[in-house]
Protein backbone atom coordinates (compact mmCIF):
# COMPACT_ATOMS: atom_id res chain seq x y z
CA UNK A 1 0.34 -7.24 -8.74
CA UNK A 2 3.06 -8.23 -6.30
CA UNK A 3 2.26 -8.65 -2.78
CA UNK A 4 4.22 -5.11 -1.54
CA UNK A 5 2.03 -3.28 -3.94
CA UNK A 6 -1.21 -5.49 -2.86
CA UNK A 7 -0.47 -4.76 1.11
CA UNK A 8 -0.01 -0.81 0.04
CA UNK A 9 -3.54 -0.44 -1.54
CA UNK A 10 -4.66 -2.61 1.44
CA UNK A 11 -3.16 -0.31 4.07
CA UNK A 12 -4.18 2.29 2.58
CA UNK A 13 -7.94 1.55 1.89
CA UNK A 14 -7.61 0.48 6.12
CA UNK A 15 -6.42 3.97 6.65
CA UNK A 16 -9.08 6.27 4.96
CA UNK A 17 -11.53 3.51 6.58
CA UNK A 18 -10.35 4.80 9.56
CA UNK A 19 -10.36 8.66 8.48
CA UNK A 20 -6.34 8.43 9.39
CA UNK A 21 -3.91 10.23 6.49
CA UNK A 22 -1.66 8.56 4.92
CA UNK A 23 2.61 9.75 4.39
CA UNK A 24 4.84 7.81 3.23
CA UNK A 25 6.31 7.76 6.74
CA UNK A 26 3.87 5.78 7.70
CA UNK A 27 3.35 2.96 5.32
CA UNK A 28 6.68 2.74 5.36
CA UNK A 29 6.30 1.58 9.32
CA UNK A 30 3.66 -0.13 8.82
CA UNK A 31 4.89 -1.92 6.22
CA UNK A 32 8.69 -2.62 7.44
CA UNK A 33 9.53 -0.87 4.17
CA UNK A 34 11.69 2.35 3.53
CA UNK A 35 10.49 5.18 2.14
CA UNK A 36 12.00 4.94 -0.88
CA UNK A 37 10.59 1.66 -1.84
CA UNK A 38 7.13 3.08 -0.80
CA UNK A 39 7.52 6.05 -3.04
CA UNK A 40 8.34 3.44 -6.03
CA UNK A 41 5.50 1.38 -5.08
CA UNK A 42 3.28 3.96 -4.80
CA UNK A 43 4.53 5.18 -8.19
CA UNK A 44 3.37 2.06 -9.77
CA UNK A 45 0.23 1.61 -7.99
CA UNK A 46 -0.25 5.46 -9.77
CA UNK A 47 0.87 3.73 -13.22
CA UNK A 48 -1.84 1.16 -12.97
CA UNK A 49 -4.52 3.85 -11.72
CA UNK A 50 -4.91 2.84 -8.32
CA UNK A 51 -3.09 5.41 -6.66
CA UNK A 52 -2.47 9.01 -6.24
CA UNK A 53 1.09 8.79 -5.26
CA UNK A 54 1.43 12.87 -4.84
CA UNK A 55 -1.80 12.96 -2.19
CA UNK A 56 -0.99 9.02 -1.24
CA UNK A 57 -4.35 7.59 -1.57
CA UNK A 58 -6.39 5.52 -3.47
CA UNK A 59 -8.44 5.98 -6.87
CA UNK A 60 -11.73 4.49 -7.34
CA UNK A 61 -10.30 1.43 -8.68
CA UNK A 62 -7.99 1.06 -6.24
CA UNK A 63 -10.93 1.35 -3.55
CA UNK A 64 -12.04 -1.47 -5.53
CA UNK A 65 -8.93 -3.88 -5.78
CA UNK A 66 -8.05 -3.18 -2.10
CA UNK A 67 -11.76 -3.82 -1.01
CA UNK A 68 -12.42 -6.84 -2.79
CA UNK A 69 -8.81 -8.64 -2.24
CA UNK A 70 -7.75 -10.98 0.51
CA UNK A 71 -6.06 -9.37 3.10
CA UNK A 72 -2.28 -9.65 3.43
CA UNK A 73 -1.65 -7.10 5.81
CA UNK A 74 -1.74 -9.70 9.20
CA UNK A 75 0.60 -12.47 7.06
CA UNK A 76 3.97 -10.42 7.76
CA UNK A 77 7.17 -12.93 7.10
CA UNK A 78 8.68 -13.51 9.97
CA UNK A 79 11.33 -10.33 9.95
CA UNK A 80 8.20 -8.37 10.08
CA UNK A 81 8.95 -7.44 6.10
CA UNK A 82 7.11 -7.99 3.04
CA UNK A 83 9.42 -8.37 0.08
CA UNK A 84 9.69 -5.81 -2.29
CA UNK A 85 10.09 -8.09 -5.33
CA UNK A 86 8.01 -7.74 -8.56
């Protein structure tokens, strides 16, 4: 798992802790990706079963990776981006 796709799940398990939807719009933002790479991300995420990249939230076992990893979320590079690279 790259660290895009680990910072998704992440931001995503932060979000439905906080009973906040999730669009691509806004992990996008969050993220200081485009939507497009989100949508490919999520994609993959759904391709490993931790996503449900039509209703953008996590499966069960991505509740699990994203609650049991190290955050990455607060470790932004410097532009504010996280690369997108496998």
């Amino acid at each position: 798992m790259n660290r895009i796709q680990l910072a998704t799940l992440q931001l995503l398990y932060k979000l439905a802790r906080e009973d906040r939807p999730a669009d691509l719009s806004l992990l996008a933002a969050e993220l200081g990706q485009t939507c497009v790479v989100l949508d490919r991300v999520l994609g993959e995420l759904e391709k490993a079963g931790l996503a449900d990249a039509e209703r953008v939230r996590l499966t069960m076992a991505g509740l699990a990776v994203a609650a049991s990893s190290r955050s990455v979320l607060r470790s932004r590079p410097r532009h504010g981006r996280l690369s997108s690279v496998a």
